[in-house]
PDB file of N, CA and C in Angstrom:
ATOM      1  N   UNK A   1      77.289 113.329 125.498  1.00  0.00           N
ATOM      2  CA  UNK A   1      78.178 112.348 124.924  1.00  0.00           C
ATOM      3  C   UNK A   1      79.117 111.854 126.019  1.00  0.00           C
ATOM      4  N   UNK A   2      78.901 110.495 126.021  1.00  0.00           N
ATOM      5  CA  UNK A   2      80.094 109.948 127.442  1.00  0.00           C
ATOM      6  C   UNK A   2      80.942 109.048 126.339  1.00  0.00           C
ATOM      7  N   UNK A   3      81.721 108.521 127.336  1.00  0.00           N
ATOM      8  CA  UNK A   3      82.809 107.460 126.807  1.00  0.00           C
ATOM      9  C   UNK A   3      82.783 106.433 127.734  1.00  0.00           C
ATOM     10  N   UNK A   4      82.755 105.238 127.267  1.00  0.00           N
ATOM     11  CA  UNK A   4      82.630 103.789 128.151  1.00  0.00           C
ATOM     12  C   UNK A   4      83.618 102.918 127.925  1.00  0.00           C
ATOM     13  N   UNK A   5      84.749 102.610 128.565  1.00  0.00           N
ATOM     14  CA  UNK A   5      85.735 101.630 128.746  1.00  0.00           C
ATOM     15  C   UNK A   5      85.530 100.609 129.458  1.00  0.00           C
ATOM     16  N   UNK A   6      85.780  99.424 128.643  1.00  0.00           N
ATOM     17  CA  UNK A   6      85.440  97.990 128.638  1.00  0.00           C
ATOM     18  C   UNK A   6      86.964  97.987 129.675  1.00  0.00           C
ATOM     19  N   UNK A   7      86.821  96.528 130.909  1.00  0.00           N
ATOM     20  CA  UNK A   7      87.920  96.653 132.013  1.00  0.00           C
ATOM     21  C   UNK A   7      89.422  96.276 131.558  1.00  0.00           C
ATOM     22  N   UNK A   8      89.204  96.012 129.863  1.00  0.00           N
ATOM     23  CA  UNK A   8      90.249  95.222 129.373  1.00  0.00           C
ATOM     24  C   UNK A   8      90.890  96.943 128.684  1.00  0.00           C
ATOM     25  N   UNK A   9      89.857  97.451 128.384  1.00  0.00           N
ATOM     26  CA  UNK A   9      90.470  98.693 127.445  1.00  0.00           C
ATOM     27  C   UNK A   9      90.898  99.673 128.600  1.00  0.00           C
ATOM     28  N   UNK A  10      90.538  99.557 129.817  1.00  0.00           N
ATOM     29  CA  UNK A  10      90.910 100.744 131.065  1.00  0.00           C
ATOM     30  C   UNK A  10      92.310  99.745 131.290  1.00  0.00           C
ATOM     31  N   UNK A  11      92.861  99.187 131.051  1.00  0.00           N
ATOM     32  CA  UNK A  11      93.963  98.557 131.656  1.00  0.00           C
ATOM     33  C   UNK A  11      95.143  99.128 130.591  1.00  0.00           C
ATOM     34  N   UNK A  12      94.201  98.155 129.148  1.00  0.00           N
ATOM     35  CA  UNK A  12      95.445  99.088 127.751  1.00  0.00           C
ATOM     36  C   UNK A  12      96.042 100.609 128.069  1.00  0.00           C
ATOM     37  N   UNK A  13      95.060 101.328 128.216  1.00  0.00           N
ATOM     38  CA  UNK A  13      95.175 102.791 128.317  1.00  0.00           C
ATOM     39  C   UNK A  13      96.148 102.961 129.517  1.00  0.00           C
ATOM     40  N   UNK A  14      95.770 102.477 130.683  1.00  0.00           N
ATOM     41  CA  UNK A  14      96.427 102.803 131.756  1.00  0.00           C
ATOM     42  C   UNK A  14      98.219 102.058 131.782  1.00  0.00           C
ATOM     43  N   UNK A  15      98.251 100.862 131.388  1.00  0.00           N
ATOM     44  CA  UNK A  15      99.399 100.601 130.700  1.00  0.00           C
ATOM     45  C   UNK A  15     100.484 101.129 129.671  1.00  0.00           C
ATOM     46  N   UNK A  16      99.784 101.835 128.865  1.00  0.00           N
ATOM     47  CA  UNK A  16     100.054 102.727 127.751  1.00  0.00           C
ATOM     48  C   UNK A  16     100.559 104.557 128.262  1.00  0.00           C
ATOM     49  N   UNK A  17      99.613 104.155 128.789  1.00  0.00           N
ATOM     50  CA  UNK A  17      99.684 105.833 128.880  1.00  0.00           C
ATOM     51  C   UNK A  17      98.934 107.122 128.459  1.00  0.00           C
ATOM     52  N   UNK A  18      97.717 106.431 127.923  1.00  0.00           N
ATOM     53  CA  UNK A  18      97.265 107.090 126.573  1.00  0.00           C
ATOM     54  C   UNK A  18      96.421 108.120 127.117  1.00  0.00           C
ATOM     55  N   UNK A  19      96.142 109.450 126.743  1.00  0.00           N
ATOM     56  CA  UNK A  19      95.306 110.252 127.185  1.00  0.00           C
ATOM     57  C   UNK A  19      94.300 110.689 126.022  1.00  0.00           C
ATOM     58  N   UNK A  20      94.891 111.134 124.642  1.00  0.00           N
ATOM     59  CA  UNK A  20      94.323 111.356 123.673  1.00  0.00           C
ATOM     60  C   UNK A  20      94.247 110.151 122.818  1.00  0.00           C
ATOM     61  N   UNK A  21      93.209 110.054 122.151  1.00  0.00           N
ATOM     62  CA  UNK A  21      92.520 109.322 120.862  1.00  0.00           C
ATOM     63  C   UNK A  21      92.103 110.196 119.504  1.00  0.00           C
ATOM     64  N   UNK A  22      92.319 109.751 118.518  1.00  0.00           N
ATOM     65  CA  UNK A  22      91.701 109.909 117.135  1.00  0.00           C
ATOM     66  C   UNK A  22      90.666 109.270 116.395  1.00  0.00           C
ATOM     67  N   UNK A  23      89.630 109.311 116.472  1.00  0.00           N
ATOM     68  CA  UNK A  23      88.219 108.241 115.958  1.00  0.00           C
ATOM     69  C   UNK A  23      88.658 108.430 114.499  1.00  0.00           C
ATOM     70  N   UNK A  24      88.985 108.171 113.398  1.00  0.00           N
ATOM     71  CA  UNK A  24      88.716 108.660 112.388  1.00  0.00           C
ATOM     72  C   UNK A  24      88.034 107.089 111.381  1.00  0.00           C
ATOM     73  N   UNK A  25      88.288 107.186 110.142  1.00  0.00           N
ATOM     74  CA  UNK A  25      87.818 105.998 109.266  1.00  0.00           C
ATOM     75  C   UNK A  25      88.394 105.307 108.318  1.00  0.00           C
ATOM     76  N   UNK A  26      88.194 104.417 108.239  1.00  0.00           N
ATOM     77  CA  UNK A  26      89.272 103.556 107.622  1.00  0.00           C
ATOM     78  C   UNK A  26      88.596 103.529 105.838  1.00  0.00           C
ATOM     79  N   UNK A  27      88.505 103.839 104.680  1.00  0.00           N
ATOM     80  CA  UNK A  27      87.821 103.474 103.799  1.00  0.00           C
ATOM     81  C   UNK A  27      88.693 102.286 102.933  1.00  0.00           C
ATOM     82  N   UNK A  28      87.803 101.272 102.781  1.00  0.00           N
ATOM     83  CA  UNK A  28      88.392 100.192 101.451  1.00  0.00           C
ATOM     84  C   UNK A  28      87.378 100.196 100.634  1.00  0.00           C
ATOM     85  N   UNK A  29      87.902 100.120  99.084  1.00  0.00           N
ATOM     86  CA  UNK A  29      86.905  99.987  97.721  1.00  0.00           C
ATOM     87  C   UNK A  29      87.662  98.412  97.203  1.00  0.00           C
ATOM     88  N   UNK A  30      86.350  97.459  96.774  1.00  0.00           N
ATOM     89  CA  UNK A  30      86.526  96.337  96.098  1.00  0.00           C
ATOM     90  C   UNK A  30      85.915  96.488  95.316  1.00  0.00           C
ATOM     91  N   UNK A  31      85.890  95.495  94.241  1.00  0.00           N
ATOM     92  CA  UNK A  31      84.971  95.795  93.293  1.00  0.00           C
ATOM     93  C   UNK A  31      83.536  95.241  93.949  1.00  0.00           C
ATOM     94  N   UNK A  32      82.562  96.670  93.410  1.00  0.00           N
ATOM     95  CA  UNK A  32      81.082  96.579  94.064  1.00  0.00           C
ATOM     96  C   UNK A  32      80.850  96.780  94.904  1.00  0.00           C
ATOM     97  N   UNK A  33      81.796  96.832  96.107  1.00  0.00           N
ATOM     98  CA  UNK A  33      81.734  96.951  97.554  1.00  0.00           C
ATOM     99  C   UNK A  33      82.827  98.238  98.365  1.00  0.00           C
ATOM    100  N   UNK A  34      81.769  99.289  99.033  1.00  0.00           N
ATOM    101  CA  UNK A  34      83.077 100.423  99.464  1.00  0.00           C
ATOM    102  C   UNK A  34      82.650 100.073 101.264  1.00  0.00           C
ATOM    103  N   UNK A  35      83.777  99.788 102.065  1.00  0.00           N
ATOM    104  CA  UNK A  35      83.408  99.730 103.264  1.00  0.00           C
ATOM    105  C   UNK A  35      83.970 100.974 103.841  1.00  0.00           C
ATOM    106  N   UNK A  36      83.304 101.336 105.064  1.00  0.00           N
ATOM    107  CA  UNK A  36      83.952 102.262 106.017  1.00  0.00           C
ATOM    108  C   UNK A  36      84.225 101.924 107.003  1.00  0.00           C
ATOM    109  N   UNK A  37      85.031 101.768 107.670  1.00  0.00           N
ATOM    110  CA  UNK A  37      84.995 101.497 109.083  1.00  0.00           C
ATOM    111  C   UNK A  37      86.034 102.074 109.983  1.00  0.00           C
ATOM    112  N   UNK A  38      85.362 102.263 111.029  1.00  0.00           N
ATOM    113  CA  UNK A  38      86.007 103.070 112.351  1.00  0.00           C
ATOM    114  C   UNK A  38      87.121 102.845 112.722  1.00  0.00           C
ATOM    115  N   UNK A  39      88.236 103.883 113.251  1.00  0.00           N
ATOM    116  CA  UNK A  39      89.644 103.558 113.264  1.00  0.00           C
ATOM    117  C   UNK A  39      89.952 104.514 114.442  1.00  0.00           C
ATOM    118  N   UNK A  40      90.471 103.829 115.276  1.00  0.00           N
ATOM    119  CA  UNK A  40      91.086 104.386 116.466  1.00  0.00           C
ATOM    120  C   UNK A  40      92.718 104.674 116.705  1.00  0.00           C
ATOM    121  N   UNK A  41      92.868 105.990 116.328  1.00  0.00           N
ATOM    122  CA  UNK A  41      94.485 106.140 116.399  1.00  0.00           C
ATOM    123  C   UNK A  41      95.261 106.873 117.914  1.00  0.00           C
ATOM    124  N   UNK A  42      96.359 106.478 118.268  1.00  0.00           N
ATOM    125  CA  UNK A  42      96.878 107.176 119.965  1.00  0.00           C
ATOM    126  C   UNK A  42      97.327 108.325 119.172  1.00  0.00           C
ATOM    127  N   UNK A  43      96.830 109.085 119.579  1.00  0.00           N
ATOM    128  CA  UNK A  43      97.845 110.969 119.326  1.00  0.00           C
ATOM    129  C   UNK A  43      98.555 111.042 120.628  1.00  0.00           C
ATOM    130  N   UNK A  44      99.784 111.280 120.366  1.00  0.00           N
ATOM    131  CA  UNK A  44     100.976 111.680 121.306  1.00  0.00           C
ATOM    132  C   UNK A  44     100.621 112.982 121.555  1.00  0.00           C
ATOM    133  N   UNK A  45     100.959 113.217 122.794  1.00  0.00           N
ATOM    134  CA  UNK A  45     100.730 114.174 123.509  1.00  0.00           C
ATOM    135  C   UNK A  45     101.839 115.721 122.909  1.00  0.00           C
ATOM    136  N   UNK A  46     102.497 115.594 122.286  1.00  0.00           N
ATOM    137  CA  UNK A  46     103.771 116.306 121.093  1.00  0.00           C
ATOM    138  C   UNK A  46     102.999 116.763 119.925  1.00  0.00           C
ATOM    139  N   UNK A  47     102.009 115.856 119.857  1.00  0.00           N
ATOM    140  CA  UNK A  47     101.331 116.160 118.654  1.00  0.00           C
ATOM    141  C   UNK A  47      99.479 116.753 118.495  1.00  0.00           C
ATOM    142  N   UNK A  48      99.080 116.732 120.081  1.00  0.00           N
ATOM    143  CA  UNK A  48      98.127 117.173 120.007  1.00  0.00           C
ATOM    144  C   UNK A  48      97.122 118.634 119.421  1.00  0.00           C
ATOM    145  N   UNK A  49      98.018 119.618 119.287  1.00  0.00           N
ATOM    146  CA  UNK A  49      98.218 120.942 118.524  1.00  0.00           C
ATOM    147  C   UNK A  49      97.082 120.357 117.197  1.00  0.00           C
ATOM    148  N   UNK A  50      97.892 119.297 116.673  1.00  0.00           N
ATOM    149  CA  UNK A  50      97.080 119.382 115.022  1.00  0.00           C
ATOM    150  C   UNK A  50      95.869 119.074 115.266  1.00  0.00           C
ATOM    151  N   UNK A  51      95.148 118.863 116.127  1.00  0.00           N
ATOM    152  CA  UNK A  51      93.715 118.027 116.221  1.00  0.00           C
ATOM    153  C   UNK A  51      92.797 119.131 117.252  1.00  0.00           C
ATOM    154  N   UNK A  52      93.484 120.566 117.757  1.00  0.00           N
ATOM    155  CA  UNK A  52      92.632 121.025 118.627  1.00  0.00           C
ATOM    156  C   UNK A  52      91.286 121.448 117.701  1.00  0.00           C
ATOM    157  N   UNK A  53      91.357 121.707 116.478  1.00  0.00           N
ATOM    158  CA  UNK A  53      90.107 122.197 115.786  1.00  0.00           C
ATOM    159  C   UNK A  53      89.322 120.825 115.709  1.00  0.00           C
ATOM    160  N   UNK A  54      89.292 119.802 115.850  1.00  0.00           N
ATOM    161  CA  UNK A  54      88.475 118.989 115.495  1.00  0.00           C
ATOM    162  C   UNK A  54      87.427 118.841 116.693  1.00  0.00           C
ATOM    163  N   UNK A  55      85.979 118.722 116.194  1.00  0.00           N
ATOM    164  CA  UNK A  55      84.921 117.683 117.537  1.00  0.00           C
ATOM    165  C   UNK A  55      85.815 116.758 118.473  1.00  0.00           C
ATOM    166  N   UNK A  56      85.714 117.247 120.022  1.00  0.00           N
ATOM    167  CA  UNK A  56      86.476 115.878 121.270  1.00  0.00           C
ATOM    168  C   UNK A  56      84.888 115.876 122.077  1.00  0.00           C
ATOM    169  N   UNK A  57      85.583 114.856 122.824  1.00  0.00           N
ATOM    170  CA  UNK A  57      84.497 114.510 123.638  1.00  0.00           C
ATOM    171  C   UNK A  57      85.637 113.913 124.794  1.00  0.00           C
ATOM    172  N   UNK A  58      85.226 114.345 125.956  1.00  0.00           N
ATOM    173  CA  UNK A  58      86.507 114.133 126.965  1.00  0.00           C
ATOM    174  C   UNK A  58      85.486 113.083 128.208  1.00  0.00           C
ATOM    175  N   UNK A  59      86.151 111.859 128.767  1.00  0.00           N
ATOM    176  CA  UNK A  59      85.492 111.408 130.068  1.00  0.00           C
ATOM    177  C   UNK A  59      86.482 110.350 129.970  1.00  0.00           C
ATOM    178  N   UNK A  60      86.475 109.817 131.383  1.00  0.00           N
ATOM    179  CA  UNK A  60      87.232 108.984 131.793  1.00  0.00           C
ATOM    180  C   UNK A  60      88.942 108.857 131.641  1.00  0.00           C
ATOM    181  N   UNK A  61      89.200 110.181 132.030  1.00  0.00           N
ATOM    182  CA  UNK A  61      90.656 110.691 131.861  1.00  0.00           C
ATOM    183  C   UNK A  61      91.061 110.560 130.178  1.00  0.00           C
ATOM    184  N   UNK A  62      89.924 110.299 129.225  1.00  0.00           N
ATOM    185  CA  UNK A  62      90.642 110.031 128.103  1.00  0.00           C
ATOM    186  C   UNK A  62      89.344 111.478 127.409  1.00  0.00           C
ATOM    187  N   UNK A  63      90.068 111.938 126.098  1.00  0.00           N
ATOM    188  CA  UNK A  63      89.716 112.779 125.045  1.00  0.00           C
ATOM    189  C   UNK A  63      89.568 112.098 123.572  1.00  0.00           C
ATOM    190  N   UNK A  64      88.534 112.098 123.147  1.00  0.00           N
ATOM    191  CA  UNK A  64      88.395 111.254 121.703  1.00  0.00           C
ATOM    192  C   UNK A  64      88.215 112.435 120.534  1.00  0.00           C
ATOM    193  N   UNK A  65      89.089 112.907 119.973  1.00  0.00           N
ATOM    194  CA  UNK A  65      89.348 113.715 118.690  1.00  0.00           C
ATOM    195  C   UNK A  65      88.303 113.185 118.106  1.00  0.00           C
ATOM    196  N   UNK A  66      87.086 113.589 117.040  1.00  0.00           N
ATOM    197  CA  UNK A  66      86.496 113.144 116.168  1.00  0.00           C
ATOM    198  C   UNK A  66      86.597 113.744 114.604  1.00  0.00           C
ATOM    199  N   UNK A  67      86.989 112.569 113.829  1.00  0.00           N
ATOM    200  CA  UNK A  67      87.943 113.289 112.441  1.00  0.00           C
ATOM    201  C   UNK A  67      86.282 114.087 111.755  1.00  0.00           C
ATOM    202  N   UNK A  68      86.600 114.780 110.754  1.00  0.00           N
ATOM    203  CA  UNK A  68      85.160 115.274 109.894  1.00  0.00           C
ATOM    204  C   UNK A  68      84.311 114.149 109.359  1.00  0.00           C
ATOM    205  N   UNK A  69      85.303 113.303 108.439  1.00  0.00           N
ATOM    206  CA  UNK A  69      84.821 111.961 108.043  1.00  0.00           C
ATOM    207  C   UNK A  69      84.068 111.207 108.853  1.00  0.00           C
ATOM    208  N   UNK A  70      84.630 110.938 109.493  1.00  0.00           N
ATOM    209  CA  UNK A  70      83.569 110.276 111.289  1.00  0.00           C
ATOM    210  C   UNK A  70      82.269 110.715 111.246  1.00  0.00           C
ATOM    211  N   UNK A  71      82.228 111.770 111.454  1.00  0.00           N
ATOM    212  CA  UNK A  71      81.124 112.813 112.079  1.00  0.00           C
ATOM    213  C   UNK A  71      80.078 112.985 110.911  1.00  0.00           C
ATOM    214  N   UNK A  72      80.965 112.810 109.742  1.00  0.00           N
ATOM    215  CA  UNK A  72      79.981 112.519 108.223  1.00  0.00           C
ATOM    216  C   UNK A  72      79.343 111.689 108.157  1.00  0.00           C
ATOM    217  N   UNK A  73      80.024 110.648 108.375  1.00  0.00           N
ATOM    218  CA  UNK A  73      79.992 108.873 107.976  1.00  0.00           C
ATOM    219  C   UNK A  73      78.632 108.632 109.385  1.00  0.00           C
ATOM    220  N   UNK A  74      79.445 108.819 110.214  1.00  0.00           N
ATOM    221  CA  UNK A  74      78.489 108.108 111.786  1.00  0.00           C
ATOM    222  C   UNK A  74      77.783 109.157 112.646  1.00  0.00           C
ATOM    223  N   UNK A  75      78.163 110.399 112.654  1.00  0.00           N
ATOM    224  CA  UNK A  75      77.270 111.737 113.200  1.00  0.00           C
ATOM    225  C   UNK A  75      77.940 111.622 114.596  1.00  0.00           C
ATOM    226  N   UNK A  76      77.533 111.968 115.691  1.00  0.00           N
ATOM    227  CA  UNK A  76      78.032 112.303 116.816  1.00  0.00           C
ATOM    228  C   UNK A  76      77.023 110.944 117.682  1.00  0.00           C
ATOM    229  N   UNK A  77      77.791 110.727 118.412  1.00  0.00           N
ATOM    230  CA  UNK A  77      76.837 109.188 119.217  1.00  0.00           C
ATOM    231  C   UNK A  77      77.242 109.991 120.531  1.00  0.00           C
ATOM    232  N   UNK A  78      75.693 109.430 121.416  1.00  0.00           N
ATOM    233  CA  UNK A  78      75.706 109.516 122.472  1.00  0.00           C
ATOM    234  C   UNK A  78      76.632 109.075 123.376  1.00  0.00           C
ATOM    235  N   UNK A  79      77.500 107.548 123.082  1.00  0.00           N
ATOM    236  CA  UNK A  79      77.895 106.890 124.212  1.00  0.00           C
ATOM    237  C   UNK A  79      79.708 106.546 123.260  1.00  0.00           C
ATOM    238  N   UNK A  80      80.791 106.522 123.636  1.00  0.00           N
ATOM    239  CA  UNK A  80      81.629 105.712 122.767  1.00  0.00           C
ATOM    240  C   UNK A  80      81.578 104.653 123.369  1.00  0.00           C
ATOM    241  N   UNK A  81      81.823 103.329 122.935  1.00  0.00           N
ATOM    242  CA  UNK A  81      82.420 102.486 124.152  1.00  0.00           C
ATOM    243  C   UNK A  81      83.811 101.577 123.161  1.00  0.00           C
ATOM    244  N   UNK A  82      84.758 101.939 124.337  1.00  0.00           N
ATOM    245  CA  UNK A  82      85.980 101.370 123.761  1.00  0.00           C
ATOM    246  C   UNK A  82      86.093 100.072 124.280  1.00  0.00           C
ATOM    247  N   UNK A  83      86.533  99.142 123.815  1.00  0.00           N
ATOM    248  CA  UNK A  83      87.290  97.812 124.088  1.00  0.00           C
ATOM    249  C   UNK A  83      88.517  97.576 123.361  1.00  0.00           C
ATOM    250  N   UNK A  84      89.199  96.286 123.678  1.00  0.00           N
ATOM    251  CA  UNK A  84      90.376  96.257 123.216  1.00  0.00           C
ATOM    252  C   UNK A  84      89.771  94.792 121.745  1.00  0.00           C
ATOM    253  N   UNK A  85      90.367  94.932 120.758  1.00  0.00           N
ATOM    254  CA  UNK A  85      90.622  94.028 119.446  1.00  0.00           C
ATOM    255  C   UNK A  85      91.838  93.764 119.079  1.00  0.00           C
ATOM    256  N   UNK A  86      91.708  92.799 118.167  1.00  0.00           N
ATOM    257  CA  UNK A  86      92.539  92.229 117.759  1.00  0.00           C
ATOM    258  C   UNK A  86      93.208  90.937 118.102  1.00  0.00           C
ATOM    259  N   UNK A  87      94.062  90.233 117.081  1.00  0.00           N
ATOM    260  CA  UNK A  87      93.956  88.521 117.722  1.00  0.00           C
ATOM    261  C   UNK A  87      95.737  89.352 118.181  1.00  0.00           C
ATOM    262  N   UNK A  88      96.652  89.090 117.500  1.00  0.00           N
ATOM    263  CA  UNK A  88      98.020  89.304 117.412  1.00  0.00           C
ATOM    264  C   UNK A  88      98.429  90.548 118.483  1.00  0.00           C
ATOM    265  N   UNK A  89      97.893  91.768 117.597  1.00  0.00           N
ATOM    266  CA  UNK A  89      98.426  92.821 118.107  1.00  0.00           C
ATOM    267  C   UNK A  89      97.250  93.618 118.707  1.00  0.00           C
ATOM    268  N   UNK A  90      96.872  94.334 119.728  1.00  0.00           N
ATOM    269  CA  UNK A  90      95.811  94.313 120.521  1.00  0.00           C
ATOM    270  C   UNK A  90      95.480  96.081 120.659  1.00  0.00           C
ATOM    271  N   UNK A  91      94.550  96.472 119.805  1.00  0.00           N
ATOM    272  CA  UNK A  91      94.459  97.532 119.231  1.00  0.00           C
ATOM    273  C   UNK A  91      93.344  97.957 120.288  1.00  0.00           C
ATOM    274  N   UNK A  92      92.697  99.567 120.458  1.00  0.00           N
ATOM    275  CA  UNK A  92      91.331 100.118 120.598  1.00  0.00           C
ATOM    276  C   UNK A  92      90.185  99.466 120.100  1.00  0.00           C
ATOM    277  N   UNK A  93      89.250  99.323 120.002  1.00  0.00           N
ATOM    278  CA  UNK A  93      88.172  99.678 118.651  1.00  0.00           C
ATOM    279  C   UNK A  93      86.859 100.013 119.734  1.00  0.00           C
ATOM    280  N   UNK A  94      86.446 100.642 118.810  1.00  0.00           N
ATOM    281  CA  UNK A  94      84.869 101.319 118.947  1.00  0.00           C
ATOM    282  C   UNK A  94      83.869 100.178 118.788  1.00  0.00           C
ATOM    283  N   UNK A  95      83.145  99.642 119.874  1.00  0.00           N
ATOM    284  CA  UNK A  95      82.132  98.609 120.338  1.00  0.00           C
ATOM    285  C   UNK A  95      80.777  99.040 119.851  1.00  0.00           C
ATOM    286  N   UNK A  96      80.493  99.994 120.035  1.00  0.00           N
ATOM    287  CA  UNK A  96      79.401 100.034 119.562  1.00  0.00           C
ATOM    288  C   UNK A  96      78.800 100.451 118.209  1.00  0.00           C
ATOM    289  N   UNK A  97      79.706 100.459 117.332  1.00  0.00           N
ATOM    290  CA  UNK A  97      79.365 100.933 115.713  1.00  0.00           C
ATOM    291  C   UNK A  97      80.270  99.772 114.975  1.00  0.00           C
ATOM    292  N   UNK A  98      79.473  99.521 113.838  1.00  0.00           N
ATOM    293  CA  UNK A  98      79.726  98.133 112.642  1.00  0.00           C
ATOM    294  C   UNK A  98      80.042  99.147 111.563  1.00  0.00           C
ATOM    295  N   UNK A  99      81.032  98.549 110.761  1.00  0.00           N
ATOM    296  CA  UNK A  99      81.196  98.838 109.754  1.00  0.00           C
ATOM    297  C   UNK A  99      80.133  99.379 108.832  1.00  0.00           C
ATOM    298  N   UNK A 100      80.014 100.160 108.238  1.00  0.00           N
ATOM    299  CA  UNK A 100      78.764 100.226 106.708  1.00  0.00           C
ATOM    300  C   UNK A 100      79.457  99.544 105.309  1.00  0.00           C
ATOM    301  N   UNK A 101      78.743  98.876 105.014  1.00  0.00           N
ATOM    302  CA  UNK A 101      79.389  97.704 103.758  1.00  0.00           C
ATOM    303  C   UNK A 101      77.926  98.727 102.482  1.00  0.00           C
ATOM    304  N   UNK A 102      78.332  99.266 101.387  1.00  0.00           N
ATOM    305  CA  UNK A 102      78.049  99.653 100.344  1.00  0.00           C
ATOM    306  C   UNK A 102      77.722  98.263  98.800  1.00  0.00           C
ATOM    307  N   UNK A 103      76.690  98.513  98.666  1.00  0.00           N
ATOM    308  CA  UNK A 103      77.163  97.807  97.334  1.00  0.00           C
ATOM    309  C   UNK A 103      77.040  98.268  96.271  1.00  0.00           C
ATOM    310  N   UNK A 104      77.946  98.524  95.221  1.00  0.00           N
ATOM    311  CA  UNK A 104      77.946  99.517  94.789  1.00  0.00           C
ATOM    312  C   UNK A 104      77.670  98.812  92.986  1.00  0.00           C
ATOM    313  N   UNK A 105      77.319  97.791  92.796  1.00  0.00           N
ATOM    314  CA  UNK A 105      76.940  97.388  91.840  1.00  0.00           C
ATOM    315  C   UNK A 105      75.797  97.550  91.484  1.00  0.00           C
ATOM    316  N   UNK A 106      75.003  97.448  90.382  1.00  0.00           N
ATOM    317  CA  UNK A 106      73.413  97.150  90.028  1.00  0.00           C
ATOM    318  C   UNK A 106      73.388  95.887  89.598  1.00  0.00           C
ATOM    319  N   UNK A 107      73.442  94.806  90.344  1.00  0.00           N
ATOM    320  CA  UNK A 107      73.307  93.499  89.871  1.00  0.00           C
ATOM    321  C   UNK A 107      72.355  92.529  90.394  1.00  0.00           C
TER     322      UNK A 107
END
């Protein structure tokens, strides 16, 4: 398992400061429709203690916590690759995995 930073996401990080990451998942329910999708949170270095039991995967000076849900939802991937998202406010996200969209109707 490696980790791949896009030159825009090695800059965030290095700007930031960031050493640790949290992969975990975002769930929304609409009607008929349950999405999951991947969520990248900064764990402060104060707070790293709560996450030593979880799956990491460490490269490129950075450590990616992997929540249970994650590891349920998407299993363990060979490669992460981070880039930076967002229009406004300019977040992580995980490049190489799409949302899973459910439909949860019989129609």
């Amino acid at each position: 398992m490696s980790i791949l930073l896009s030159e825009k996401s090695k800059e965030f990080v290095n700007k930031n400061n960031i050493s640790y990451l949290l992969i975990d998942i975002i769930f929304i329910e609409e009607p008929c429709t349950q999405i999951y999708d991947p969520k990248i949170e900064i764990i402060k270095n104060d707070d790293i203690e709560k996450f030593e039991n979880l799956e990491k995967v460490s490269g490129n000076k950075i450590t990616l916590y992997l929540s249970k849900q994650f590891i349920e939802i998407y299993g363990k991937l060979n490669e992460y690759q981070l880039d930076i998202g967002g229009f406004f406010k300019k977040v992580l996200i995980l490049k190489n995995i799409d949302p899973i969209i459910k439909n949860t109707c019989k129609i």
